[in-house]
N, C-alpha and C. Protein backbone atom coordinates (compact mmCIF):
# COMPACT_ATOMS: atom_id res chain seq x y z
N UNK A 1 204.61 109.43 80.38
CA UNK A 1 204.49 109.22 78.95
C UNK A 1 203.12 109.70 78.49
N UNK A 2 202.62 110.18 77.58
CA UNK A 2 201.82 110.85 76.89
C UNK A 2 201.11 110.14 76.20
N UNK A 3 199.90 110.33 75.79
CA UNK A 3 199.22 109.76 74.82
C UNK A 3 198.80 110.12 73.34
N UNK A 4 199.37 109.91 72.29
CA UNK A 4 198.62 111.04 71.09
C UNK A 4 197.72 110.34 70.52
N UNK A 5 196.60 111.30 70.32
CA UNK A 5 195.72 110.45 69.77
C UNK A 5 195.57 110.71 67.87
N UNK A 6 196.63 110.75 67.20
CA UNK A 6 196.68 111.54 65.72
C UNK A 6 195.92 110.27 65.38
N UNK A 7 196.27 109.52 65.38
CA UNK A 7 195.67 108.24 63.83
C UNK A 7 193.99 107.89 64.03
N UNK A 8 193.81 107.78 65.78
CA UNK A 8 192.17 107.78 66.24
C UNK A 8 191.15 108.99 65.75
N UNK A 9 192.08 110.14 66.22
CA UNK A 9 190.69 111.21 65.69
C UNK A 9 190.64 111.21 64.29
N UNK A 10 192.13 111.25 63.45
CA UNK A 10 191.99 111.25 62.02
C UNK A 10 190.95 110.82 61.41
N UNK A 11 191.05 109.28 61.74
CA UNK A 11 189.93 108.28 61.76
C UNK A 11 188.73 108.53 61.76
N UNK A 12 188.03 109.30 63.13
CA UNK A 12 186.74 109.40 63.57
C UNK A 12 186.41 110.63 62.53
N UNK A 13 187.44 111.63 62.60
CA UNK A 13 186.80 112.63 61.47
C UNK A 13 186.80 112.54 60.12
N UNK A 14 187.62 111.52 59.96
CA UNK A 14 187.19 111.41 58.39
C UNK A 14 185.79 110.45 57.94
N UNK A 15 185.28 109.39 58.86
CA UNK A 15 183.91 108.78 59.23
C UNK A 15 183.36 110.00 59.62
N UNK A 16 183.48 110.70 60.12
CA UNK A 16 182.10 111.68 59.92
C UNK A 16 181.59 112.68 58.47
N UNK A 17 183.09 113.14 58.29
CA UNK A 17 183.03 113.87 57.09
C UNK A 17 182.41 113.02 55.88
N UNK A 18 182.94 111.82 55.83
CA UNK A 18 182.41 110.69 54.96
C UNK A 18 180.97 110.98 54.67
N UNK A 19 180.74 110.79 55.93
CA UNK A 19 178.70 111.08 56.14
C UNK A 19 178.55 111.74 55.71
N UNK A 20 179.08 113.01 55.63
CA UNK A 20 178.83 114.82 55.64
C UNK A 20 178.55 114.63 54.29
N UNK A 21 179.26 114.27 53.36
CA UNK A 21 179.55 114.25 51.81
C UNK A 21 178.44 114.45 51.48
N UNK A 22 178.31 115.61 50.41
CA UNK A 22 177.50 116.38 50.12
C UNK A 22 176.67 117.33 50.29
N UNK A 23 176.97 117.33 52.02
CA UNK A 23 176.27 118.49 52.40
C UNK A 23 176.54 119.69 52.09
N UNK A 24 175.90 121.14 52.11
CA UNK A 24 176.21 122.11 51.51
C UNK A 24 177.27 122.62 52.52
N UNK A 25 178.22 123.42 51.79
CA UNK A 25 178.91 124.99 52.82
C UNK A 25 179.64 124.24 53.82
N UNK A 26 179.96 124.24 54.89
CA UNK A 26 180.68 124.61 56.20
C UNK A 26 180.33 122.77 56.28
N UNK A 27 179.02 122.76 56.73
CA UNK A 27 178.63 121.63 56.76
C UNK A 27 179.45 119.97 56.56
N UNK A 28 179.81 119.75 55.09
CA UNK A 28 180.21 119.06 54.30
C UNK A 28 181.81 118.66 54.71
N UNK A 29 182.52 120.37 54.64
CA UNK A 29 184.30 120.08 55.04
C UNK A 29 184.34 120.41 56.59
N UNK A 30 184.13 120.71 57.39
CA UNK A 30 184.42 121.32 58.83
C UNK A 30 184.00 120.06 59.79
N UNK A 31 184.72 119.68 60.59
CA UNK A 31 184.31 118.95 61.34
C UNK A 31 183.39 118.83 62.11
N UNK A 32 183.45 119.95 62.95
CA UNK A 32 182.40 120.21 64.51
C UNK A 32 180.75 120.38 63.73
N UNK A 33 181.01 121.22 62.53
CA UNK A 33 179.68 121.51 62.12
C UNK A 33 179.42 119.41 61.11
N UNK A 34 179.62 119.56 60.32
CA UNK A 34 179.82 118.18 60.46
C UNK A 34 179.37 117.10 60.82
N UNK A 35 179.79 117.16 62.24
CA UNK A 35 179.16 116.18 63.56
C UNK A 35 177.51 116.65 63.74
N UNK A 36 177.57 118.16 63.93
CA UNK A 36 176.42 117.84 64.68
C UNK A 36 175.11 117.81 62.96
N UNK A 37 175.59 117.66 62.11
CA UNK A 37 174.75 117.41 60.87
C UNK A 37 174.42 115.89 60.17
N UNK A 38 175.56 115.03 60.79
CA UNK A 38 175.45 113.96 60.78
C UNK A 38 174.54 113.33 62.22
N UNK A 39 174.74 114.01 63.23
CA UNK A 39 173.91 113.49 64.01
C UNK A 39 172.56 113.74 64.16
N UNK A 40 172.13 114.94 63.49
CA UNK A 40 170.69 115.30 63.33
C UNK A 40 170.17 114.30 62.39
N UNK A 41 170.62 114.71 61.27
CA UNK A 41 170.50 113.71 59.83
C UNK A 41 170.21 112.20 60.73
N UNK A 42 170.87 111.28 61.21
CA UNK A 42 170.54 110.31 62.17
C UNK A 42 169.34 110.27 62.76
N UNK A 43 169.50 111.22 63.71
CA UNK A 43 167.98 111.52 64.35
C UNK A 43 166.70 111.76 63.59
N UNK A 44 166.90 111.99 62.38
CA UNK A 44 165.98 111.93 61.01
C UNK A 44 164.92 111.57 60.82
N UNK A 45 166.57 110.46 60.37
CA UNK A 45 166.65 108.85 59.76
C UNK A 45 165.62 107.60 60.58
N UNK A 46 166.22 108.08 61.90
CA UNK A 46 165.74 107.12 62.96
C UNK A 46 163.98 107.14 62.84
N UNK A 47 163.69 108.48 63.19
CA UNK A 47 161.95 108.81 63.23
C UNK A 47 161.75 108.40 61.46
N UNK A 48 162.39 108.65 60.47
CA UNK A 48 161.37 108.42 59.28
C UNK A 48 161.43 106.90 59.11
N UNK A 49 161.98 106.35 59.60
CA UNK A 49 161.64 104.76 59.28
C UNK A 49 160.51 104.70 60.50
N UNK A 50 160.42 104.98 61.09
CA UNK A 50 159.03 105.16 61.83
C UNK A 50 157.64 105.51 61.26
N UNK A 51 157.87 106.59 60.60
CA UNK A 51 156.94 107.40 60.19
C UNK A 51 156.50 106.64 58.88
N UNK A 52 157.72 105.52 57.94
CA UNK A 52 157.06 105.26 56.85
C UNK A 52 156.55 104.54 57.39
N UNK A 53 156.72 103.36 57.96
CA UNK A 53 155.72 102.25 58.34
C UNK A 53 154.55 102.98 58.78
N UNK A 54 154.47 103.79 59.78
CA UNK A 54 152.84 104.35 59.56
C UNK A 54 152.29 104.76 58.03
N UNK A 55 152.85 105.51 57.70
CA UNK A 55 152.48 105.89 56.00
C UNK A 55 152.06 104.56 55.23
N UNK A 56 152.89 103.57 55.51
CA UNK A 56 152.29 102.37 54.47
C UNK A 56 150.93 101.91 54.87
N UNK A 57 151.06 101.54 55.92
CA UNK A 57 149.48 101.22 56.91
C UNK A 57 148.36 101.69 56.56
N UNK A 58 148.88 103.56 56.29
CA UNK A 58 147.46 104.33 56.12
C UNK A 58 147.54 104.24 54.70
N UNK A 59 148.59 103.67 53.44
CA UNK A 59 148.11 103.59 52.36
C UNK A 59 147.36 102.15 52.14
N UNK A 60 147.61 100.98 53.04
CA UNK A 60 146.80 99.78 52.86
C UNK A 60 145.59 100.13 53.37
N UNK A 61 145.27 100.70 54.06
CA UNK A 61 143.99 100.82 54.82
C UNK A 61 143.38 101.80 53.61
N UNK A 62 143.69 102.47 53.35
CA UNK A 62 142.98 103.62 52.20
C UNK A 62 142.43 102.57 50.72
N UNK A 63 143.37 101.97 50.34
CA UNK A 63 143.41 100.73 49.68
C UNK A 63 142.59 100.39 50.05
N UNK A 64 142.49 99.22 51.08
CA UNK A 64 141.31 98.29 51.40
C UNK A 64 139.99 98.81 51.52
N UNK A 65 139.85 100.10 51.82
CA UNK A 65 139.06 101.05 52.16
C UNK A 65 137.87 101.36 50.50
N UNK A 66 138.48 101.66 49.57
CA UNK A 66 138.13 101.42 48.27
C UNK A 66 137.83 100.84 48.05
N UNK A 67 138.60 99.40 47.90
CA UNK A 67 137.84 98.00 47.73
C UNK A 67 136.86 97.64 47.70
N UNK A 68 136.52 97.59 49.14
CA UNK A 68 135.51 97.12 50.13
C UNK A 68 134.49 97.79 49.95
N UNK A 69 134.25 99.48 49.64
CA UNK A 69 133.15 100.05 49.47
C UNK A 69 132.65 99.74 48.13
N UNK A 70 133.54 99.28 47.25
CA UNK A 70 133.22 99.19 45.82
C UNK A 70 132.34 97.50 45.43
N UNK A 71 132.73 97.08 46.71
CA UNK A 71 132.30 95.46 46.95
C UNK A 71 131.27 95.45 48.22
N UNK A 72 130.59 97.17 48.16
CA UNK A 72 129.53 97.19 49.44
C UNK A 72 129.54 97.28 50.87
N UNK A 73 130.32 97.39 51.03
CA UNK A 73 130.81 96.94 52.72
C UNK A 73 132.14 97.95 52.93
N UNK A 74 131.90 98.63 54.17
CA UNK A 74 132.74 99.44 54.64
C UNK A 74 133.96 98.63 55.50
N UNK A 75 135.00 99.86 55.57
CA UNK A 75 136.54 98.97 55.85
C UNK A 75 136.24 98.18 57.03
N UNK A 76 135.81 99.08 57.91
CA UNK A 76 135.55 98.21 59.32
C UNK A 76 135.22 97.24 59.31
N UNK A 77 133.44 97.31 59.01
CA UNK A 77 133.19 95.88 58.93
C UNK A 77 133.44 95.20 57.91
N UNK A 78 134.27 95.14 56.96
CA UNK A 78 135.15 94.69 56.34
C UNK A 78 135.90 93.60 57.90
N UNK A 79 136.60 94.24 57.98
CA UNK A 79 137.66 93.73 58.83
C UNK A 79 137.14 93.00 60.26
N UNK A 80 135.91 93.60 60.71
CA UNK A 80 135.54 92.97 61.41
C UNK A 80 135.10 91.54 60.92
N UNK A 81 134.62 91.75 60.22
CA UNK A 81 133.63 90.43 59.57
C UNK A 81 134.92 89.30 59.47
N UNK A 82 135.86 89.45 58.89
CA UNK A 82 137.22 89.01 58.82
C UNK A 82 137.18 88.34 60.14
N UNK A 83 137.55 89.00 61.26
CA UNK A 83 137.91 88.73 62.54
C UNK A 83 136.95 87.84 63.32
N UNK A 84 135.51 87.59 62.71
CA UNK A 84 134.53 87.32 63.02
C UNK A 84 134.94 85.70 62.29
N UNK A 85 134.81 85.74 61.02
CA UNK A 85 135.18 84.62 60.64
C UNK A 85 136.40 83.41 60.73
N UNK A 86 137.22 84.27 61.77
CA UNK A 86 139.21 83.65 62.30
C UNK A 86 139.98 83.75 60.91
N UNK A 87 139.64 84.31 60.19
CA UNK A 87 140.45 84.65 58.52
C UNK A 87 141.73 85.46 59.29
N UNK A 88 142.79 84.91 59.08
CA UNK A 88 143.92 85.37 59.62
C UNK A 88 144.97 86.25 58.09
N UNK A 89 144.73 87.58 57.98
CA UNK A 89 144.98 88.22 56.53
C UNK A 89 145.52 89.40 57.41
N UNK A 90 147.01 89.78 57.24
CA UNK A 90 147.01 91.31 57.13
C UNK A 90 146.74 92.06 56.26
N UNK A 91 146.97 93.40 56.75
CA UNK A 91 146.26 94.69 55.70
C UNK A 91 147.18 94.58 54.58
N UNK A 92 148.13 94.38 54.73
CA UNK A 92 149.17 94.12 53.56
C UNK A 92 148.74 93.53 52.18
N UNK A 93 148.43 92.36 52.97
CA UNK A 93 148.07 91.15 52.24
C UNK A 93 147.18 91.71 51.39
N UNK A 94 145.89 92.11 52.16
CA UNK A 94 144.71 92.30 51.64
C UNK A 94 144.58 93.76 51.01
N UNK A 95 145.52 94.77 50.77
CA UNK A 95 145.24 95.74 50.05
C UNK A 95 146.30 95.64 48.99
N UNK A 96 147.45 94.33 48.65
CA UNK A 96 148.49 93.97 47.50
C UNK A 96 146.80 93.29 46.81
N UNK A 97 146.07 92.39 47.30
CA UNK A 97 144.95 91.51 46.95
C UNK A 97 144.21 92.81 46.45
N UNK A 98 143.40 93.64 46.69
CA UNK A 98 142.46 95.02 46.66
C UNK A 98 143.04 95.29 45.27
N UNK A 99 144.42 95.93 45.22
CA UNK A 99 145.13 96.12 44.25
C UNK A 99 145.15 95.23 42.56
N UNK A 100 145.65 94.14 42.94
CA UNK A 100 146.15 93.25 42.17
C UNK A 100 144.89 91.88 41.65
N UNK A 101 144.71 91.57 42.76
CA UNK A 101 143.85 90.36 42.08
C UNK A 101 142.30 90.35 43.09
N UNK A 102 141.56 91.15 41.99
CA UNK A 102 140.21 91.56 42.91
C UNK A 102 139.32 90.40 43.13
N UNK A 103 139.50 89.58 42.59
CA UNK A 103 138.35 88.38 42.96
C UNK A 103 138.54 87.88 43.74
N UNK A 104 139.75 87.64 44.12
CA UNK A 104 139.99 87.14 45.60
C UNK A 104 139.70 87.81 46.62
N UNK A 105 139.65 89.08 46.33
CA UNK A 105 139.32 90.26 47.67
C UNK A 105 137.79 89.97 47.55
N UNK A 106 137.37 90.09 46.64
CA UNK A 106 135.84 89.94 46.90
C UNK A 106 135.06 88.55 47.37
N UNK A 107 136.36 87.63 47.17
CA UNK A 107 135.63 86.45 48.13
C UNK A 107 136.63 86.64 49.43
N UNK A 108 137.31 87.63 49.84
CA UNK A 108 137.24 87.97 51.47
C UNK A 108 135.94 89.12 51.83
N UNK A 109 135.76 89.35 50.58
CA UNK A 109 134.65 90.40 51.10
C UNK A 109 132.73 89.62 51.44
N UNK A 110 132.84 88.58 50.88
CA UNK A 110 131.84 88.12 50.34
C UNK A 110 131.67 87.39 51.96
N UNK A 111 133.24 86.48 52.39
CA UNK A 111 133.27 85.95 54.32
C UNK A 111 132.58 86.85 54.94
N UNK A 112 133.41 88.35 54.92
CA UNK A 112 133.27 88.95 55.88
C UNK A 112 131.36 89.00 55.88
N UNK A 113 130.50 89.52 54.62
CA UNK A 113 129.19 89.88 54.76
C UNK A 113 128.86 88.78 55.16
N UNK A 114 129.23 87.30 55.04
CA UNK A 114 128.08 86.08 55.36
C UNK A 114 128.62 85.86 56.66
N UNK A 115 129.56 86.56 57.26
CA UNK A 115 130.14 86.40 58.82
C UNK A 115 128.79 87.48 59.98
N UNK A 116 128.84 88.75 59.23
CA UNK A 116 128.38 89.64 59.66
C UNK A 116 126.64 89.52 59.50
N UNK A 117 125.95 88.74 59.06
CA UNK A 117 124.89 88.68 58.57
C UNK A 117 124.60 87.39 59.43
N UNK A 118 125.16 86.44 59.62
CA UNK A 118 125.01 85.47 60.50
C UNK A 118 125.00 85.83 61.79
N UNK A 119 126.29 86.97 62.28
CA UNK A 119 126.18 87.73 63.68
C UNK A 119 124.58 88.50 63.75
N UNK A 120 124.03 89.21 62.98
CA UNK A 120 122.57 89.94 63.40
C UNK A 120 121.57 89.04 63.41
C-alpha cells in the first residue's frame, strides 16, 4: 500500500508561500524559490533581533554619554562612580532618566562625583 502525501505538502506549501507574500517575481508564487526566501528572510530575522539589542545599548550609552558630560563627568566614570557607590541602575533606566527627567540624573551624577572623590 502506498502513501500519498497530497493534503501534507499542500499544507507545507501553502505555509511557506503564505510567508513569501509579497515577495517580488518567482519568489512570492513558486515554491522551491519560495522556501529558500523564507528561510533566508528567517536567518535575517534571527541576527536582527540581535543586532537591535546591541543598537539600543549603543543608543543608551550615547545618551548617558551626553548627559553626564553636560553634568561634568564622563560616561565611564559616570558609571563607575555608580558601581562604586552599589547604585544598582541600568543603562536603560538611566538614559529614559538622561532623556526625560534630568534632575534625577543629575543626582545620579552628583553619587557618582561624591563616590569618586571620596575614592582619591
Amino acid at each position: 500500500m502506498r502513501i500519498k502525501r497530497g493534503t501534507v505538502k499542500r499544507k507545507k506549501h501553502s505555509k511557506v508561500l503564505k510567508a513569501a507574500k509579497g515577495y517580488r517575481g518567482a519568489r512570492g508564487t513558486r515554491y522551491r524559490l519560495a522556501k529558500e526566501s523564507v528561510t533566508r528572510s528567517g536567518v535575517y530575522a534571527y541576527a536582527g533581533r540581535k543586532v537591535k539589542k546591541r543598537d539600543m545599548r549603543a543608543l543608551w550609552i550615547t545618551r548617558i554619554n551626553i548627559a553626564a558630560r553636560n553634568a561634568g563627568l564622563k560616561y565611564s566614570d559616570l558609571i563607575h562612580g555608580l558601581n562604586l557607590a552599589g547604585v544598582k541602575i541600568n543603562r536603560k533606566m538611566l538614559a529614559d532618566l538622561a532623556v526625560s527627567d534630568l534632575n534625577t540624573f543629575n543626582s545620579y551624577v552628583e553619587i557618582a562625583k561624591k563616590q569618586l572623590s571620596v575614592q582619591q
